[in-house]
N, C-alpha and C. Protein backbone atom coordinates (compact mmCIF):
# COMPACT_ATOMS: atom_id res chain seq x y z
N UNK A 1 -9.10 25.73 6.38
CA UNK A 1 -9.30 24.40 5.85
C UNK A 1 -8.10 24.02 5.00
N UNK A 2 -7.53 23.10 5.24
CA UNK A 2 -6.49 22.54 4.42
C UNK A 2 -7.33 21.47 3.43
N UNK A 3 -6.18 21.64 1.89
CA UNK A 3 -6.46 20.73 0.74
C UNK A 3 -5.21 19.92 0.52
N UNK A 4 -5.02 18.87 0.69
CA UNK A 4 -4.23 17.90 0.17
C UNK A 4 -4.73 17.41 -1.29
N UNK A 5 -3.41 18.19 -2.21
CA UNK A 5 -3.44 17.55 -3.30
C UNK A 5 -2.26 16.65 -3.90
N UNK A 6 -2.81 15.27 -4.75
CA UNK A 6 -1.65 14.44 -4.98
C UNK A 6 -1.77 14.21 -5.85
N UNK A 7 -0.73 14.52 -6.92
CA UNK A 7 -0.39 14.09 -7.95
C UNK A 7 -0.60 12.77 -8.49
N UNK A 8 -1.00 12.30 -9.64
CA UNK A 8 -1.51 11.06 -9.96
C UNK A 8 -0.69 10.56 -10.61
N UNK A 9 -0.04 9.57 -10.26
CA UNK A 9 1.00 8.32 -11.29
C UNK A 9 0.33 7.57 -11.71
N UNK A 10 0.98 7.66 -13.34
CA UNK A 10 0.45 6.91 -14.23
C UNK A 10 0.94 5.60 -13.86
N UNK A 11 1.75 5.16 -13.42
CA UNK A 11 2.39 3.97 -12.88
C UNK A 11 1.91 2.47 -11.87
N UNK A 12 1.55 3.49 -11.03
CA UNK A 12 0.78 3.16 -10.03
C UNK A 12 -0.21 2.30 -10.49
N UNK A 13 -0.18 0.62 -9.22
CA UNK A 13 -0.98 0.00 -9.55
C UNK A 13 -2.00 -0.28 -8.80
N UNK A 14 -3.05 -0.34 -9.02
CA UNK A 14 -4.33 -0.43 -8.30
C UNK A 14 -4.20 -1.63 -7.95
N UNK A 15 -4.55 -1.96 -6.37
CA UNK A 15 -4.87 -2.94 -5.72
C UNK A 15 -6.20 -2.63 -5.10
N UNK A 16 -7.46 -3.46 -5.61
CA UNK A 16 -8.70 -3.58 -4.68
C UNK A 16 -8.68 -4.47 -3.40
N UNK A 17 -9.56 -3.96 -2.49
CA UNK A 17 -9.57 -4.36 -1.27
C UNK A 17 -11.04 -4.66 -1.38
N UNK A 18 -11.73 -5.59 -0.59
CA UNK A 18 -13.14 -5.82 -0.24
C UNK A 18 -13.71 -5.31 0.80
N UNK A 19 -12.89 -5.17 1.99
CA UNK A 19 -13.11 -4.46 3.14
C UNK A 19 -13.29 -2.84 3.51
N UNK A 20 -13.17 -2.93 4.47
CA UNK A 20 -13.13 -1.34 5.22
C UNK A 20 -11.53 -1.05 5.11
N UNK A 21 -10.73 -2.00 5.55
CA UNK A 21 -9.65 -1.68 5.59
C UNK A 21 -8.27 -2.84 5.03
N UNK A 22 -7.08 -3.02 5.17
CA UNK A 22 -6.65 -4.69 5.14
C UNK A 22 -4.73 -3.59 5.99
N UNK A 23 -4.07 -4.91 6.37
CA UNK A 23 -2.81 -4.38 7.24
C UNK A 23 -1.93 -4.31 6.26
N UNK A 24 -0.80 -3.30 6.53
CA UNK A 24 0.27 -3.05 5.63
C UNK A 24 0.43 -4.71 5.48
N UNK A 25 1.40 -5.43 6.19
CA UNK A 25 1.60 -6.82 6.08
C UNK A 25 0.85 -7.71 5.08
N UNK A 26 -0.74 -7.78 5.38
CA UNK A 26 -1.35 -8.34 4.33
C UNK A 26 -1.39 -7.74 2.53
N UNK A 27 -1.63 -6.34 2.86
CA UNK A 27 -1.32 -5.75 1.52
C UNK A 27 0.16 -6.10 0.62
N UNK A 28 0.72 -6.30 1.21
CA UNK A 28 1.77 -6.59 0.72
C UNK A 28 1.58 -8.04 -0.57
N UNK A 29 1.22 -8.73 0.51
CA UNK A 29 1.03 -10.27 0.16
C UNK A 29 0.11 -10.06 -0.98
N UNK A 30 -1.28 -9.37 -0.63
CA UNK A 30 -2.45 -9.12 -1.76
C UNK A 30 -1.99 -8.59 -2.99
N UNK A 31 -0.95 -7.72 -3.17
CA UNK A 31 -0.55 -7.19 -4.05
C UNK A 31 0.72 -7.82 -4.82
N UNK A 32 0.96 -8.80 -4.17
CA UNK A 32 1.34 -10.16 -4.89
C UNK A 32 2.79 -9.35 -4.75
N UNK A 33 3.87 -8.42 -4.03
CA UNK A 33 4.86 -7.98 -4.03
C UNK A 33 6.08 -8.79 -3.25
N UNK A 34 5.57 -9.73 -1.95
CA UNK A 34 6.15 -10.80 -1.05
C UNK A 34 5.44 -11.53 -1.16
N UNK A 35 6.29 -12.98 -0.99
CA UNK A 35 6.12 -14.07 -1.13
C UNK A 35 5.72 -14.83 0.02
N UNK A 36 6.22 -14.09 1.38
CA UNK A 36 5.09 -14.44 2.90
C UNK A 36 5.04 -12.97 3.58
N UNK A 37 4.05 -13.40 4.88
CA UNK A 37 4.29 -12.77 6.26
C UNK A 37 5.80 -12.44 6.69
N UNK A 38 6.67 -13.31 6.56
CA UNK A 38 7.79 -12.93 7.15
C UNK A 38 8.41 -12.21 6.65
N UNK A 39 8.35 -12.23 5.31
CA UNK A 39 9.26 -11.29 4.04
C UNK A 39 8.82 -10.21 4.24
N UNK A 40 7.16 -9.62 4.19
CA UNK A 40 6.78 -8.55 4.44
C UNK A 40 7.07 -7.53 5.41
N UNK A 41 7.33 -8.22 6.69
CA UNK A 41 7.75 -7.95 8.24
C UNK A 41 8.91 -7.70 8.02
N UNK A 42 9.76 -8.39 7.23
CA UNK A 42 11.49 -7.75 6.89
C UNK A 42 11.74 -6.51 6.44
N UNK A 43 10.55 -6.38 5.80
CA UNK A 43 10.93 -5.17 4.54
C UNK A 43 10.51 -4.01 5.34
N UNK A 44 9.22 -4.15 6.51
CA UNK A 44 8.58 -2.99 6.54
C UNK A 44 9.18 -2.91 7.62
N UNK A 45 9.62 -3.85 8.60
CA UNK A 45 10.85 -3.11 9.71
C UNK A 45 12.26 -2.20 9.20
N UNK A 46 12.72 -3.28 8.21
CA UNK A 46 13.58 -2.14 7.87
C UNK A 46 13.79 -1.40 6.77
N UNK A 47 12.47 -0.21 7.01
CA UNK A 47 12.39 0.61 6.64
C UNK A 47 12.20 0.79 5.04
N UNK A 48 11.90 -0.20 4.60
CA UNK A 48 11.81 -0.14 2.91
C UNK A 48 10.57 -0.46 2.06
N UNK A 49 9.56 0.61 3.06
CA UNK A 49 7.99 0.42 2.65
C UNK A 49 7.39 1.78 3.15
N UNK A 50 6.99 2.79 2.15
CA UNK A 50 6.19 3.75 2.58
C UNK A 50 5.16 3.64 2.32
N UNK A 51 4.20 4.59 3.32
CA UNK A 51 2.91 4.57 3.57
C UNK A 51 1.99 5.97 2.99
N UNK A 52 1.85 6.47 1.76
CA UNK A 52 1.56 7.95 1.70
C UNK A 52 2.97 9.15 1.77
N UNK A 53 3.64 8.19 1.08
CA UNK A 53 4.87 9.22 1.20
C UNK A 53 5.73 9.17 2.42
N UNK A 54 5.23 8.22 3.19
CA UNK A 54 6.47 8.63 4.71
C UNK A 54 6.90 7.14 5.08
N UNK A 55 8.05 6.95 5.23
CA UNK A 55 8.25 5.21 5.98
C UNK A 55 7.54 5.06 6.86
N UNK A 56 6.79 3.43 6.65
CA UNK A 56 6.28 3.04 7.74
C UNK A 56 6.53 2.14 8.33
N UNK A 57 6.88 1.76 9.67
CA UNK A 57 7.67 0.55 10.01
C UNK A 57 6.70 -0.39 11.39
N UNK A 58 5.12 -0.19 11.07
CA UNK A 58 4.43 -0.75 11.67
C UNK A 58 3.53 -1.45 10.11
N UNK A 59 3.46 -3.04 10.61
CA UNK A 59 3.65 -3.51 9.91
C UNK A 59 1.60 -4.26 9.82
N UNK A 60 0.95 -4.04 10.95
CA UNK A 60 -0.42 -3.86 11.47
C UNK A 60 -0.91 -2.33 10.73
N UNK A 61 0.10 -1.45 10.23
CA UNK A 61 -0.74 -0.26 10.13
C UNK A 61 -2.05 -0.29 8.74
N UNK A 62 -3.16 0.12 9.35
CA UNK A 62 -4.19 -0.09 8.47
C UNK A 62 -4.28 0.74 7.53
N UNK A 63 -4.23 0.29 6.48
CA UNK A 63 -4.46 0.95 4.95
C UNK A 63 -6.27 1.00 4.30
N UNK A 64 -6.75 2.25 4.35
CA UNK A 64 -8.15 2.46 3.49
C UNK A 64 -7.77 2.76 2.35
N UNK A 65 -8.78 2.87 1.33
CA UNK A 65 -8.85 3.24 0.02
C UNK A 65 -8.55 4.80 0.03
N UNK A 66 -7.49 4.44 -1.07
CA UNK A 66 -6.95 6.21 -1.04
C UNK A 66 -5.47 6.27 -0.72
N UNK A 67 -5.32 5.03 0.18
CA UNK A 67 -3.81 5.16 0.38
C UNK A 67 -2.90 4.66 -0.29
N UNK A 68 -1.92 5.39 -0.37
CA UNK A 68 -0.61 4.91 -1.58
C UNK A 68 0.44 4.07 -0.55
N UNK A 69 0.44 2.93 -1.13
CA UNK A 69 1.98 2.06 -0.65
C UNK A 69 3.53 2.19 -2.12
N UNK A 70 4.51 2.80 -1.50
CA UNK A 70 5.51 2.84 -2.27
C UNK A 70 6.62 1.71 -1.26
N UNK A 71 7.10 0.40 -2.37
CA UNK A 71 8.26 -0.64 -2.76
C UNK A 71 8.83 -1.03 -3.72
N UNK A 72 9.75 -0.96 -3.55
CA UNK A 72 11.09 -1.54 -4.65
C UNK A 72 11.07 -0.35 -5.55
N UNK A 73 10.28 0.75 -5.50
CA UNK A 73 10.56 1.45 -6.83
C UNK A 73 8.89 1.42 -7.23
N UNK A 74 8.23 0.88 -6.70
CA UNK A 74 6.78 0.50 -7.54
C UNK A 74 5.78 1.58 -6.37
N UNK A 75 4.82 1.92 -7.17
CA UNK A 75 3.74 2.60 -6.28
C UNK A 75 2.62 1.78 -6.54
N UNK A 76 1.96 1.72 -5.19
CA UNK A 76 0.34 0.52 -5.10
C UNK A 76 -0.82 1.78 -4.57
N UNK A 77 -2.10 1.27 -5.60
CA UNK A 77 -3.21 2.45 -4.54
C UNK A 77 -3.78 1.30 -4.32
N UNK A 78 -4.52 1.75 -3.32
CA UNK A 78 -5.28 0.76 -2.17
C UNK A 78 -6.66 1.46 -2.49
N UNK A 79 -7.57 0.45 -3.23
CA UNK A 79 -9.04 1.07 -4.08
C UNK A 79 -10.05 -0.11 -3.38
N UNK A 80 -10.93 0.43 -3.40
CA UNK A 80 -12.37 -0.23 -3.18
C UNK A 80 -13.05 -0.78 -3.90
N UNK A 81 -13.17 -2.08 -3.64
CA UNK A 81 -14.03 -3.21 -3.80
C UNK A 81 -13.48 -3.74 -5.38
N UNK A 82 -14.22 -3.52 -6.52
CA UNK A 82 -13.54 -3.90 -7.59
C UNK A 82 -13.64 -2.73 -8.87
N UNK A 83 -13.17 -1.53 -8.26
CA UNK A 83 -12.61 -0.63 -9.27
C UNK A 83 -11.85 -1.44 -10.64
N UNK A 84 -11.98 -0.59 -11.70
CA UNK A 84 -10.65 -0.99 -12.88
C UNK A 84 -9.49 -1.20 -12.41
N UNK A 85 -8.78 -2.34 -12.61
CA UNK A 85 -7.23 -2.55 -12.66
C UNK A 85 -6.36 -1.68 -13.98
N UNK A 86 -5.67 -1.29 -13.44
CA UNK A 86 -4.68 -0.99 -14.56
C UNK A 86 -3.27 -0.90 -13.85
């Protein structure tokens, strides 16, 4: 059995989601980091958006609660429904 353990940044900002899931692309926007769709699609084609630690350059890829988005220097968790912001 494997354990994935991850270190917790204090940094890191919580973004709630309402759903099951929401797309890298939209998260972006939700997390108020781009200013459209198209900007988002710029960034995550080239290459300047990870997904859990690894570039991701699908820009549809679905994010659940639990997953870390790292941009510009900033880390986002992707939390359920309306957890605490901090």
């Amino acid at each position: 059995m494997k354990v994935r353990v991850r270190r917790i940044d204090p940094n890191e900002q919580k973004i709630p989601i309402t759903t099951e899931y929401i797309k890298l692309e939209s998260f972006l926007k939700l997390a108020n980091v781009v200013e459209s769709g198209g900007m988002a699609k710029n960034f995550i084609l080239n290459e300047e958006v990870t997904v859990n630690g690894e570039v991701c350059t699908m820009r549809g890829k679905k994010l659940r609660p639990g997953d870390r988005v790292g941009f510009d220097g900033n880390m986002y968790l992707v939390t359920q429904g309306n957890e605490n912001l901090t």
